[in-house]
PDB file of N, CA and C in Angstrom:
ATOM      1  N   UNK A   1       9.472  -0.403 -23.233  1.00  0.00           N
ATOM      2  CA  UNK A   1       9.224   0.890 -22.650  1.00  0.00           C
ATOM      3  C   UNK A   1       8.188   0.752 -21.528  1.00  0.00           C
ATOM      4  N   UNK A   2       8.435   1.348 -20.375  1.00  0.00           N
ATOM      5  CA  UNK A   2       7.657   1.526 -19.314  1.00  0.00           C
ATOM      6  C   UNK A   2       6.530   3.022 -19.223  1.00  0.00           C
ATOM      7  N   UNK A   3       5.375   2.726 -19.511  1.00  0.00           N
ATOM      8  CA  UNK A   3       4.585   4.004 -19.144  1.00  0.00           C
ATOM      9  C   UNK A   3       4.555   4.549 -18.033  1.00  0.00           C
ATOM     10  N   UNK A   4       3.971   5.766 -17.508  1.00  0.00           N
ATOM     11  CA  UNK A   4       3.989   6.542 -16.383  1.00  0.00           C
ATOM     12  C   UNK A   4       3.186   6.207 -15.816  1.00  0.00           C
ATOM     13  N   UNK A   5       1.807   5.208 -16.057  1.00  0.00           N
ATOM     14  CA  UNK A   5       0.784   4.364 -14.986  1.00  0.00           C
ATOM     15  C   UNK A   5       1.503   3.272 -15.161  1.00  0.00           C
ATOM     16  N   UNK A   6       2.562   2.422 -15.260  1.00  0.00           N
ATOM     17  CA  UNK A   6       3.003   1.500 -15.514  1.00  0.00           C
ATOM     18  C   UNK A   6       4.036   1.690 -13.894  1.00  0.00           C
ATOM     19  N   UNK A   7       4.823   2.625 -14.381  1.00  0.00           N
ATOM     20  CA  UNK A   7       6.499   3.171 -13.461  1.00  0.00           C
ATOM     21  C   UNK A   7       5.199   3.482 -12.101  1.00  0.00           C
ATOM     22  N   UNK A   8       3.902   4.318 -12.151  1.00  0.00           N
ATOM     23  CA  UNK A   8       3.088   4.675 -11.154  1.00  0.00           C
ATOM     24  C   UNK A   8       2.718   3.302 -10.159  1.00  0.00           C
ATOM     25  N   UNK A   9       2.089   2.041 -10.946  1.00  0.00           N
ATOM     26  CA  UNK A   9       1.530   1.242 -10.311  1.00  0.00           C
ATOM     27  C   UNK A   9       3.016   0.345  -9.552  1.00  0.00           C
ATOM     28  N   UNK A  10       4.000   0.159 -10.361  1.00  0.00           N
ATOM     29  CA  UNK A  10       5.253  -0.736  -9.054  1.00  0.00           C
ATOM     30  C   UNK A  10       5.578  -0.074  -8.657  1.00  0.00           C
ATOM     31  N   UNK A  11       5.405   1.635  -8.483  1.00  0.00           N
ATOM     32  CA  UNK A  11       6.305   2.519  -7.135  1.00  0.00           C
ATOM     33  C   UNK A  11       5.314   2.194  -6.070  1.00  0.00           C
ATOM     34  N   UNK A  12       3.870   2.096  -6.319  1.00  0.00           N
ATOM     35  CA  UNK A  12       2.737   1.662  -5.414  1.00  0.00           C
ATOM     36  C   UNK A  12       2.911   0.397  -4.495  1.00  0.00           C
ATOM     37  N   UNK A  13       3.679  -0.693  -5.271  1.00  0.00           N
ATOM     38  CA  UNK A  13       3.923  -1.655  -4.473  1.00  0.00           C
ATOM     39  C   UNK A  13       5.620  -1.994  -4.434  1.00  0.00           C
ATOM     40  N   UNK A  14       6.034  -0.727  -4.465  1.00  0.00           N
ATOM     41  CA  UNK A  14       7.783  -1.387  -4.059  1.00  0.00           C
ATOM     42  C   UNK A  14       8.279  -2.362  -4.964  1.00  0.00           C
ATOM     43  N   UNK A  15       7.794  -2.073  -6.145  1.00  0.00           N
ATOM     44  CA  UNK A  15       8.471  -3.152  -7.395  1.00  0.00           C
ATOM     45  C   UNK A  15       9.424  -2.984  -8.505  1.00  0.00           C
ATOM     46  N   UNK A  16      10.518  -3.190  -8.624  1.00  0.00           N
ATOM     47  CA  UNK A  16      11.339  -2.639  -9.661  1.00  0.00           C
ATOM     48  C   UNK A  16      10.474  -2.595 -11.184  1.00  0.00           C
ATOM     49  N   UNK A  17      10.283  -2.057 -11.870  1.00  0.00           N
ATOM     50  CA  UNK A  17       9.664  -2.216 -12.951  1.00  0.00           C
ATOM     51  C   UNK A  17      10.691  -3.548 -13.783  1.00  0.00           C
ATOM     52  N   UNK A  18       9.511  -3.998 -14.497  1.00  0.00           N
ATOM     53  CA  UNK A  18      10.136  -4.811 -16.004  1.00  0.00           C
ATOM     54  C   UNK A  18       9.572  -4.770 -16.914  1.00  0.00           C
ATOM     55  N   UNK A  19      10.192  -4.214 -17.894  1.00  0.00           N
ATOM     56  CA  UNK A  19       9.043  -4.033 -19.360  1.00  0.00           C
ATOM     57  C   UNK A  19       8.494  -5.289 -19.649  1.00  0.00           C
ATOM     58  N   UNK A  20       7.411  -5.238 -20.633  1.00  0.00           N
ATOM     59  CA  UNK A  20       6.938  -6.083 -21.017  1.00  0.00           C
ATOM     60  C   UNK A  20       6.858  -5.846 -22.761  1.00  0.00           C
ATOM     61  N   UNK A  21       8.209  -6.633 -23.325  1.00  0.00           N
ATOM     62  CA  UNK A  21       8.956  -6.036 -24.654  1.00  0.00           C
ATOM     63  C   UNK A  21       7.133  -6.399 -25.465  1.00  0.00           C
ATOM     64  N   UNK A  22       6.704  -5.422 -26.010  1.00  0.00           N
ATOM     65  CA  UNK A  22       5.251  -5.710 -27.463  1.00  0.00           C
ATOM     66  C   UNK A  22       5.450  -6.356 -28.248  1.00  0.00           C
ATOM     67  N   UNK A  23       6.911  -7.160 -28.548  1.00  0.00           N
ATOM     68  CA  UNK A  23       7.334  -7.586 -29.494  1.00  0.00           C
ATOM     69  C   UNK A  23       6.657  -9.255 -29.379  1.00  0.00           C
ATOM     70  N   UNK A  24       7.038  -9.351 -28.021  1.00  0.00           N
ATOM     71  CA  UNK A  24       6.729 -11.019 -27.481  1.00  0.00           C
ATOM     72  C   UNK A  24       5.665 -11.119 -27.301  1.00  0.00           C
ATOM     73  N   UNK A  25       5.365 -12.108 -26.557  1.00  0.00           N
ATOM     74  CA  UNK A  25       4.042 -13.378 -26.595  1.00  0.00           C
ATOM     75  C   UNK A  25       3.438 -12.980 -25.226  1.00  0.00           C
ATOM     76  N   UNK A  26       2.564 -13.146 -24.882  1.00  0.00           N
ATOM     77  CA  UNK A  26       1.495 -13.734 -23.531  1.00  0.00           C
ATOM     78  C   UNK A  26       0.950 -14.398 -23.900  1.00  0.00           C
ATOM     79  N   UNK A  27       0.593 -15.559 -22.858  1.00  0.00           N
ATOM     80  CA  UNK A  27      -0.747 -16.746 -23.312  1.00  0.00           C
ATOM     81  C   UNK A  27      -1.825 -15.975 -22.613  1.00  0.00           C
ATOM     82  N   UNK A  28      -2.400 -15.969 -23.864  1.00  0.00           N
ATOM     83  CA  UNK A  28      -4.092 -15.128 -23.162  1.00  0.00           C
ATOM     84  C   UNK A  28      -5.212 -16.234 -23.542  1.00  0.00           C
ATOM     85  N   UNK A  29      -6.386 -16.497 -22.787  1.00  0.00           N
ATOM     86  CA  UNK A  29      -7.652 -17.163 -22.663  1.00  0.00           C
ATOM     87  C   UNK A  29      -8.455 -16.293 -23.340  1.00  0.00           C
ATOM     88  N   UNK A  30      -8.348 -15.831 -24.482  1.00  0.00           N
ATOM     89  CA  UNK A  30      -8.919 -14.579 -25.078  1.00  0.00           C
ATOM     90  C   UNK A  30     -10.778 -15.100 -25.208  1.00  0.00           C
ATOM     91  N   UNK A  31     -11.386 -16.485 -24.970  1.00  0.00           N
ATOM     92  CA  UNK A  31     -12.410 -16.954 -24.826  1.00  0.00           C
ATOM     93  C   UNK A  31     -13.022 -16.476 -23.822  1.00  0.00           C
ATOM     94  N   UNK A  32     -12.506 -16.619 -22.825  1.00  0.00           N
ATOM     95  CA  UNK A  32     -12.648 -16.482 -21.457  1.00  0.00           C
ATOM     96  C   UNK A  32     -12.634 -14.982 -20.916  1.00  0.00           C
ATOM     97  N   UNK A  33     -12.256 -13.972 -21.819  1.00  0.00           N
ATOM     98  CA  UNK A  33     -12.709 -12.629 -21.267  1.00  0.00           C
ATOM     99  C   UNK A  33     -13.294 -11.914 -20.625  1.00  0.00           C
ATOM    100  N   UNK A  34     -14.921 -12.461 -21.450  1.00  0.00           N
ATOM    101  CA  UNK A  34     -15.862 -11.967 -20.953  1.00  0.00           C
ATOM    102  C   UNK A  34     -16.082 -11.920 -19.292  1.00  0.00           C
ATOM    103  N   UNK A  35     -15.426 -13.607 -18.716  1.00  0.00           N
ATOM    104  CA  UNK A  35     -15.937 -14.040 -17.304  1.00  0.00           C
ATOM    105  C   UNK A  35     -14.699 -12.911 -16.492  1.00  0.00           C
ATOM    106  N   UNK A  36     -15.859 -12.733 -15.221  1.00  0.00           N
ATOM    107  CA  UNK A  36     -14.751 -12.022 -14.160  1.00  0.00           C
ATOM    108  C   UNK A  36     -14.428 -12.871 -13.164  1.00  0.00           C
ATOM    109  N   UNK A  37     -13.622 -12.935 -12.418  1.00  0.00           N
ATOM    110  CA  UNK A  37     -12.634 -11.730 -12.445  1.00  0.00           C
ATOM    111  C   UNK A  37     -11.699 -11.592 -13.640  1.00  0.00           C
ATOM    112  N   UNK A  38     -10.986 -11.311 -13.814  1.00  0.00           N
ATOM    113  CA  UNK A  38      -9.777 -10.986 -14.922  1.00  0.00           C
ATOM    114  C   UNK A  38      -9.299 -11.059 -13.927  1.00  0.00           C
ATOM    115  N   UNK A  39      -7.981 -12.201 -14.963  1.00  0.00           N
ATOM    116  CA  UNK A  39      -6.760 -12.522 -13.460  1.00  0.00           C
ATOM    117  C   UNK A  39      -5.348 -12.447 -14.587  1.00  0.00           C
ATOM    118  N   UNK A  40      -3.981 -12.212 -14.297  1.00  0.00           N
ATOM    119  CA  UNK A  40      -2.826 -12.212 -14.403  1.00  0.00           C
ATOM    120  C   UNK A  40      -2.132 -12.510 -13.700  1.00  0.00           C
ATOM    121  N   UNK A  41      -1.228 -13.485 -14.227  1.00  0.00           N
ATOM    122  CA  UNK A  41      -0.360 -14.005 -13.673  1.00  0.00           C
ATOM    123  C   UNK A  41       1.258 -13.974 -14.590  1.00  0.00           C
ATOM    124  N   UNK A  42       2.371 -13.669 -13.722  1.00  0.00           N
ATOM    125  CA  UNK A  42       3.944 -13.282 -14.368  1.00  0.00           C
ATOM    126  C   UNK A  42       5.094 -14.215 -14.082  1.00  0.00           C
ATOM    127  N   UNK A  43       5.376 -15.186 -14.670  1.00  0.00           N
ATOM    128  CA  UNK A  43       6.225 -16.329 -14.927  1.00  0.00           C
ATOM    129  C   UNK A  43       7.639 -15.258 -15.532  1.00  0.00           C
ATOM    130  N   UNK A  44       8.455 -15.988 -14.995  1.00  0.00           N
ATOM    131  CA  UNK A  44       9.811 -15.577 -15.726  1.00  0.00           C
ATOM    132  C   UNK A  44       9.692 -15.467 -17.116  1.00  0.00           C
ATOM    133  N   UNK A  45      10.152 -14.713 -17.911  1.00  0.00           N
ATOM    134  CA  UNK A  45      10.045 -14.824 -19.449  1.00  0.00           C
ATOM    135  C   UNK A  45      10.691 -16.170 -20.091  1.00  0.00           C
ATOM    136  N   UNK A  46      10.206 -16.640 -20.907  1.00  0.00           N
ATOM    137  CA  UNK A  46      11.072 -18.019 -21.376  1.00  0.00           C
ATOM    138  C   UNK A  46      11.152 -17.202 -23.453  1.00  0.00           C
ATOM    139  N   UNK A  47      11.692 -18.107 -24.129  1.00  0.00           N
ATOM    140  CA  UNK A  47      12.051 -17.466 -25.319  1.00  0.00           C
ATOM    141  C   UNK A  47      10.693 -16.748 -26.551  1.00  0.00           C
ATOM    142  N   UNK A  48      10.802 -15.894 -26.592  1.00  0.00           N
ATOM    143  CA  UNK A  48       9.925 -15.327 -27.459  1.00  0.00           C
ATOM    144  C   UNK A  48       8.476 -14.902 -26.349  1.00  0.00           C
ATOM    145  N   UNK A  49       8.593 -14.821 -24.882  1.00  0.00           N
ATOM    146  CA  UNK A  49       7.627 -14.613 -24.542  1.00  0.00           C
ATOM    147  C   UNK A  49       7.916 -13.465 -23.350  1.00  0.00           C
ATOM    148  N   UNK A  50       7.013 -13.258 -22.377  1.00  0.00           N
ATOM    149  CA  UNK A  50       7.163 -11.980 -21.744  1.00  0.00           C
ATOM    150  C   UNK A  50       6.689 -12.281 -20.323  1.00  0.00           C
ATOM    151  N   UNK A  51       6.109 -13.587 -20.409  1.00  0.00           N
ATOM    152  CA  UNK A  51       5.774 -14.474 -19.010  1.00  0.00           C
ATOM    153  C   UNK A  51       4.898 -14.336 -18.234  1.00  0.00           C
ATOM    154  N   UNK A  52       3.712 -13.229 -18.967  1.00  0.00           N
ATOM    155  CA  UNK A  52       2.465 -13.094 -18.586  1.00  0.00           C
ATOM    156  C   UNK A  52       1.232 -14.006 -18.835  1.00  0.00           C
ATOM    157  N   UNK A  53       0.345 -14.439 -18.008  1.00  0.00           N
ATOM    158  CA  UNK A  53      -0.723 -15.736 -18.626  1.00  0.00           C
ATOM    159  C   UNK A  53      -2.216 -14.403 -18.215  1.00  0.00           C
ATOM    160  N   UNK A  54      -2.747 -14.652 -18.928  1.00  0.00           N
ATOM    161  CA  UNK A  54      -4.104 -13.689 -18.814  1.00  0.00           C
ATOM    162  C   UNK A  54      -5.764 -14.298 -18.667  1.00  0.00           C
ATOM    163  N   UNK A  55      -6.377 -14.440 -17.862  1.00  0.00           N
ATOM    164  CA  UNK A  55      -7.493 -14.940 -18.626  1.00  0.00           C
ATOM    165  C   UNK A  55      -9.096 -14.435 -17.905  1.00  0.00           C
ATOM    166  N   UNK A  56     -10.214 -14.604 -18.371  1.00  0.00           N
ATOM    167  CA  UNK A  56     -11.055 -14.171 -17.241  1.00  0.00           C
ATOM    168  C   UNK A  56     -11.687 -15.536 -16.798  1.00  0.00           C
ATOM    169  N   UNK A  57     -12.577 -15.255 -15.501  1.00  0.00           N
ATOM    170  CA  UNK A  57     -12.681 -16.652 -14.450  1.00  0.00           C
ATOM    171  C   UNK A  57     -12.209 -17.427 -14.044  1.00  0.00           C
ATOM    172  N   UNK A  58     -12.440 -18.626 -13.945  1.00  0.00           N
ATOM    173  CA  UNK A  58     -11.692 -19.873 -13.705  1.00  0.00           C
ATOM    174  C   UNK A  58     -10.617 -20.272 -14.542  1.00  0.00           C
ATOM    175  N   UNK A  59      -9.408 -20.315 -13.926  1.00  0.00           N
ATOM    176  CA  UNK A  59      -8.477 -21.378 -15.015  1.00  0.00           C
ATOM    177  C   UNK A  59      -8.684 -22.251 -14.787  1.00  0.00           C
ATOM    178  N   UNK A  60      -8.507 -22.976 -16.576  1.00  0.00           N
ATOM    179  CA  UNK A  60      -8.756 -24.352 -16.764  1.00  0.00           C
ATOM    180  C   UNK A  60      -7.048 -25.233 -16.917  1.00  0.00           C
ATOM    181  N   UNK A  61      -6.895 -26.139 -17.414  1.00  0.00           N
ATOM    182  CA  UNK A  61      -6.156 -26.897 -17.471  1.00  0.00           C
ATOM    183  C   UNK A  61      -6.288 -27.296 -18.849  1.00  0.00           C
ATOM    184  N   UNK A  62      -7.029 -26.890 -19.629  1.00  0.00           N
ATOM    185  CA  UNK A  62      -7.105 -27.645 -20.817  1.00  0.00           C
ATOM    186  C   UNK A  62      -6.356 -26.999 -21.740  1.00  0.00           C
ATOM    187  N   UNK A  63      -5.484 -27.877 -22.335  1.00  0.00           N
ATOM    188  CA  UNK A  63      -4.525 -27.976 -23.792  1.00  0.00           C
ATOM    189  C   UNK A  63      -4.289 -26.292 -24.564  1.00  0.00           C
ATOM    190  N   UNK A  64      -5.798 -26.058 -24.648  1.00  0.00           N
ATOM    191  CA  UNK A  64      -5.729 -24.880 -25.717  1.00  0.00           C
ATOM    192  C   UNK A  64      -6.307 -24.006 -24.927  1.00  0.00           C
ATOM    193  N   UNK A  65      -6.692 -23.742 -24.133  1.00  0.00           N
ATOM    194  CA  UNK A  65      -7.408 -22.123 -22.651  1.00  0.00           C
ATOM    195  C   UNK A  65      -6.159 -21.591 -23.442  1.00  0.00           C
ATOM    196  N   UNK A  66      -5.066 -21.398 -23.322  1.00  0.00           N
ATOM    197  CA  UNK A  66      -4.346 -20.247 -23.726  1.00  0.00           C
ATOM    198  C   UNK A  66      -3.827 -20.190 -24.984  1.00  0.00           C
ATOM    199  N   UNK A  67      -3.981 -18.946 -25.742  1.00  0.00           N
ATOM    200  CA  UNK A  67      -3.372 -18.775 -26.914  1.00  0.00           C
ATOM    201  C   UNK A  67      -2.452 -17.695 -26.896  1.00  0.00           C
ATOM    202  N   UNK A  68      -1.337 -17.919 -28.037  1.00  0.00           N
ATOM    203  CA  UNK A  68      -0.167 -16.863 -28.001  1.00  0.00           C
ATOM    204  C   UNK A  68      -1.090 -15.136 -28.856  1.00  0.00           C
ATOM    205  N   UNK A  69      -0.724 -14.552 -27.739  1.00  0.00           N
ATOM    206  CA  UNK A  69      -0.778 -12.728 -28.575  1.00  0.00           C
ATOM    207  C   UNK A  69       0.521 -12.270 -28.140  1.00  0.00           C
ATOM    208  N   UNK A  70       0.788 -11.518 -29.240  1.00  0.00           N
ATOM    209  CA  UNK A  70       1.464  -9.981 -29.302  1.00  0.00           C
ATOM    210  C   UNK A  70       1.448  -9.170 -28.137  1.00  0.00           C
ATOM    211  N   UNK A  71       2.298  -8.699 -27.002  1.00  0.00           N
ATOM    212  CA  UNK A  71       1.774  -7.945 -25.622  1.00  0.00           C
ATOM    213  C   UNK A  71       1.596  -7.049 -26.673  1.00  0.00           C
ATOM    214  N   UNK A  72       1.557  -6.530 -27.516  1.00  0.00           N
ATOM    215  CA  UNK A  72       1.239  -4.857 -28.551  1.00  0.00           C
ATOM    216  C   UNK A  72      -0.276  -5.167 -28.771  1.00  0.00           C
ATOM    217  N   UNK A  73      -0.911  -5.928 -28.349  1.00  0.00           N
ATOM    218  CA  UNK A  73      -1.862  -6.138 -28.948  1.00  0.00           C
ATOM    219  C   UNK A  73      -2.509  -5.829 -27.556  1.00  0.00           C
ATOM    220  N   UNK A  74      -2.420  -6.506 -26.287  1.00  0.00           N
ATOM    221  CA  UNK A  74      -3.465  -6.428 -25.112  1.00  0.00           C
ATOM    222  C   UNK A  74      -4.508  -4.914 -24.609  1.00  0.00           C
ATOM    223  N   UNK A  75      -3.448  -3.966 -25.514  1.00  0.00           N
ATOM    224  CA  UNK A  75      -4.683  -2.599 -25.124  1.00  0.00           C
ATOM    225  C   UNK A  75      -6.194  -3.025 -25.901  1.00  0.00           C
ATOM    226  N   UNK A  76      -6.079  -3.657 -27.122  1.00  0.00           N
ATOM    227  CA  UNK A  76      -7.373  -4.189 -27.538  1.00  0.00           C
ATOM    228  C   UNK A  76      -8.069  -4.917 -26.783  1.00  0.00           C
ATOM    229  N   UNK A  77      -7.884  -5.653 -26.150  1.00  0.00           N
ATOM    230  CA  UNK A  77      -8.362  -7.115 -25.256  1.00  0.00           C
ATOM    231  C   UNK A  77      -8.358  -7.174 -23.746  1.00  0.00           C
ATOM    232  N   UNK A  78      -7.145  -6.076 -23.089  1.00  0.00           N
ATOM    233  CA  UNK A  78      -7.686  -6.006 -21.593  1.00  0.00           C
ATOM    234  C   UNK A  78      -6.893  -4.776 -21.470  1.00  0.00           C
ATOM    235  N   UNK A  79      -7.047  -3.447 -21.921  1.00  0.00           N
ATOM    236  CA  UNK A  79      -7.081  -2.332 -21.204  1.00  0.00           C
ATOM    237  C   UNK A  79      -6.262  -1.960 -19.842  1.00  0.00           C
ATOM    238  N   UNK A  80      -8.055  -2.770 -18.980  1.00  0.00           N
ATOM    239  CA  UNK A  80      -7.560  -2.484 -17.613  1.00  0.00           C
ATOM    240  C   UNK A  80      -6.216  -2.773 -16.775  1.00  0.00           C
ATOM    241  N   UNK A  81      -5.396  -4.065 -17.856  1.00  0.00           N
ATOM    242  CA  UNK A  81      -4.475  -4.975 -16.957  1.00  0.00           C
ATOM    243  C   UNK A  81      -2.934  -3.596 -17.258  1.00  0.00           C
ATOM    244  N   UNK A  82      -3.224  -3.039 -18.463  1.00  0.00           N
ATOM    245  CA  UNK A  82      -2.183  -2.231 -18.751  1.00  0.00           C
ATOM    246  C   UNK A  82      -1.308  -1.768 -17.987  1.00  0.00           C
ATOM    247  N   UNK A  83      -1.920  -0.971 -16.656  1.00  0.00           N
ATOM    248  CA  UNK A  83      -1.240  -0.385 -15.864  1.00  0.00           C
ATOM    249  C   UNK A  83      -0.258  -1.093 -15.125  1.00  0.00           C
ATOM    250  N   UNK A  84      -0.476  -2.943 -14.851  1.00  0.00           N
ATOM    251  CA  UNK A  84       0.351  -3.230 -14.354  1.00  0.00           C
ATOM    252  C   UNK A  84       1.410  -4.232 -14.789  1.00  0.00           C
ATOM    253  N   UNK A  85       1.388  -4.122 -16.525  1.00  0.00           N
ATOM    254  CA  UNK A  85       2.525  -5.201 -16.916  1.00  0.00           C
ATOM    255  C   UNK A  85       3.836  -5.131 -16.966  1.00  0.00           C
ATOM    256  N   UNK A  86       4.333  -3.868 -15.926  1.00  0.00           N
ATOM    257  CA  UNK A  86       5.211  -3.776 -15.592  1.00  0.00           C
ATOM    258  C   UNK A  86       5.704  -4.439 -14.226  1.00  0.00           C
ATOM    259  N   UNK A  87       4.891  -5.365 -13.791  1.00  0.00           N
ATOM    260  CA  UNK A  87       5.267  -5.736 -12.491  1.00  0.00           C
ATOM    261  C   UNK A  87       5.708  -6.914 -13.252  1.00  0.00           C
ATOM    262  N   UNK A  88       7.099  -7.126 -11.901  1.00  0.00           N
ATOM    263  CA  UNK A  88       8.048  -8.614 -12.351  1.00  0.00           C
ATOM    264  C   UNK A  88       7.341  -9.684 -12.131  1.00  0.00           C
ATOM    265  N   UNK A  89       8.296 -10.337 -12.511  1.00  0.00           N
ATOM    266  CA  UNK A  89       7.738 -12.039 -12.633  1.00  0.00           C
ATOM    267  C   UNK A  89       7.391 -12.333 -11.079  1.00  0.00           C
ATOM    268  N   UNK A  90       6.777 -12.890 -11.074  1.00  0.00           N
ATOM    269  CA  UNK A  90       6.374 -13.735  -9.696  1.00  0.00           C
ATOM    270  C   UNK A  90       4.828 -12.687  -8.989  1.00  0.00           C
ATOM    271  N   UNK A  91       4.339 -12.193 -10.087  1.00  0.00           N
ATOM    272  CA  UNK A  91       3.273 -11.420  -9.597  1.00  0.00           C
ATOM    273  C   UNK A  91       2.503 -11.429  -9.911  1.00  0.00           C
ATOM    274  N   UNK A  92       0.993 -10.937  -9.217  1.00  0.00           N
ATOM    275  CA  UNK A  92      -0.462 -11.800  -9.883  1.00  0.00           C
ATOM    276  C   UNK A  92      -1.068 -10.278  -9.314  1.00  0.00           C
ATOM    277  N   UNK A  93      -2.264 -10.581 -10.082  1.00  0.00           N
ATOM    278  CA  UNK A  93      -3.286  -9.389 -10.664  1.00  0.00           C
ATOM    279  C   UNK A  93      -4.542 -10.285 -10.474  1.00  0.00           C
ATOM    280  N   UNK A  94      -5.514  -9.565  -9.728  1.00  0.00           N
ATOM    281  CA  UNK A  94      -7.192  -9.759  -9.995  1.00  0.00           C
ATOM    282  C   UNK A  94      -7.562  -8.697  -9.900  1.00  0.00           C
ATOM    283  N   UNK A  95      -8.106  -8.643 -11.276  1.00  0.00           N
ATOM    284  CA  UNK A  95      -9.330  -7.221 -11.560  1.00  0.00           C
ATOM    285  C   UNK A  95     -11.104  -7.530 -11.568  1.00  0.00           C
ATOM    286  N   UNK A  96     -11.906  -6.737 -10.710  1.00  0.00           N
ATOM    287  CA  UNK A  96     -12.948  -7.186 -11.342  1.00  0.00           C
ATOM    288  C   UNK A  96     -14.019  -5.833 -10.418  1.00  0.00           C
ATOM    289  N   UNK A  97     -15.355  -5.561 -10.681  1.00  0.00           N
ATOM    290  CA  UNK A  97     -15.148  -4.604 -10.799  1.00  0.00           C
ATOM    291  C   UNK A  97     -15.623  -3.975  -9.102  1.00  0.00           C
ATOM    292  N   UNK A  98     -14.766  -3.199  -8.529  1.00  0.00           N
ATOM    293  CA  UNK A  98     -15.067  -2.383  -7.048  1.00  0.00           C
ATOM    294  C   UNK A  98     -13.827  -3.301  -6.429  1.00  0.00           C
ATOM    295  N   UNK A  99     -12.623  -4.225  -7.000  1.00  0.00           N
ATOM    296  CA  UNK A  99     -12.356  -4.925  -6.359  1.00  0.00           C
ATOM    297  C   UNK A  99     -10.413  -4.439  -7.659  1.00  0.00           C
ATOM    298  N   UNK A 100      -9.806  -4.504  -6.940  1.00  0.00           N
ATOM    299  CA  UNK A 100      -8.053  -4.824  -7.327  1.00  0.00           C
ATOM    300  C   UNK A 100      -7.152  -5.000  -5.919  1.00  0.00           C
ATOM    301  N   UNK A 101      -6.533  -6.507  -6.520  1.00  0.00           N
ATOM    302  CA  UNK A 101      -6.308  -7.301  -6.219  1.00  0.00           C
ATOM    303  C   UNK A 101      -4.797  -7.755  -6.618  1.00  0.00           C
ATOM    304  N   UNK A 102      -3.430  -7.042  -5.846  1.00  0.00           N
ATOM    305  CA  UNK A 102      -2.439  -7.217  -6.640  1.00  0.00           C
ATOM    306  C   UNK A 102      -0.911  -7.967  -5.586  1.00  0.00           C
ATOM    307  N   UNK A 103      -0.648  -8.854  -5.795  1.00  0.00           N
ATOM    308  CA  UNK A 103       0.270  -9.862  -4.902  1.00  0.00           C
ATOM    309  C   UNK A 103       1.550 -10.254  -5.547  1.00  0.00           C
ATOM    310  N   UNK A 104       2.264 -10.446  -4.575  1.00  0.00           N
ATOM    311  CA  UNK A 104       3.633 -11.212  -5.046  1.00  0.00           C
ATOM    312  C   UNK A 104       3.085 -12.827  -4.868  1.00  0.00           C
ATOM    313  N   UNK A 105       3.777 -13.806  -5.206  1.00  0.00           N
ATOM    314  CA  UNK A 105       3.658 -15.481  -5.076  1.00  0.00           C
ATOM    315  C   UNK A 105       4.908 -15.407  -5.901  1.00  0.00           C
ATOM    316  N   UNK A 106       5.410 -15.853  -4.542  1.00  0.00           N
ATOM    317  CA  UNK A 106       7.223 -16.530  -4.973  1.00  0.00           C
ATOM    318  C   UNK A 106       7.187 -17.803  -5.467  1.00  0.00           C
ATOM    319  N   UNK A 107       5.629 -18.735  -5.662  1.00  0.00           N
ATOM    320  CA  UNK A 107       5.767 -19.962  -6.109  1.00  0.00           C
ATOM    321  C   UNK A 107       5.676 -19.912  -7.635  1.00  0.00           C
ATOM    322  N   UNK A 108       5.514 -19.165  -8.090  1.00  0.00           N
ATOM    323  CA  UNK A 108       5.993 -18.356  -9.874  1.00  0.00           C
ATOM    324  C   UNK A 108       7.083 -18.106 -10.465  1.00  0.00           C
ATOM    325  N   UNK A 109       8.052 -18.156  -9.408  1.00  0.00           N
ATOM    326  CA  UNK A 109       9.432 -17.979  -9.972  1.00  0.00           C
ATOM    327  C   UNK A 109       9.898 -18.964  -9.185  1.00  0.00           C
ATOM    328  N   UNK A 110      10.200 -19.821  -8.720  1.00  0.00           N
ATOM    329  CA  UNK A 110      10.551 -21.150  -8.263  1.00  0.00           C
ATOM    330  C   UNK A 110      11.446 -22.003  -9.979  1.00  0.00           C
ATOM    331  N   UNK A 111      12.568 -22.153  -9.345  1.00  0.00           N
ATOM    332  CA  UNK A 111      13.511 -22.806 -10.470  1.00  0.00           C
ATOM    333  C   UNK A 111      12.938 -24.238 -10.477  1.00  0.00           C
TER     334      UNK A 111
END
């Protein structure tokens, strides 16, 4: 299901909406919260997931930075990103605060 700040934020940027089923996965840096910016990033969905990566500050490269959540779960843990997990794959998010920050990168959906 698509919310009405959800359907609001991709009419803002000319984006077809895509749900983001609560049922599936995001890899979230749920460690890494605290640091800003808060960034998102939207990979094609692969099985059991929804193709969102979440984290705050710097991404790392290391093994375990991301862990699997529930998207039903992210109103607990990042709120702010809500409005836009309706944008498709190949799209990135920086939140932080006096500052949003929202782009396509076609190098995200690259076969």
């Amino acid at each position: 299901m698509i919310s009405e700040d959800q359907a609001r934020t991709c009419a803002a940027y000319g984006v077809q909406p895509v749900a983001c089923d609560p049922d599936l996965k995001v890899g979230i840096a749920l460690a890494s919260l605290e640091l800003l910016p808060l960034n998102a990033l939207r990979h094609r969905p692969a099985t059991g997931t929804v193709g969102w990566y979440i984290w705050g500050g710097e991404l790392s490269d290391a093994p375990d930075f991301f862990q699997p959540l529930h998207a039903s779960h992210l109103g607990q843990y990042v709120p702010d990103l809500l409005p836009y997990l309706a944008l498709a794959p190949g799209w990135r998010v920086l939140l932080a605060p006096d500052r949003v920050e929202v782009w396509h990168d076609p190098g995200l959906i690259v076969e």
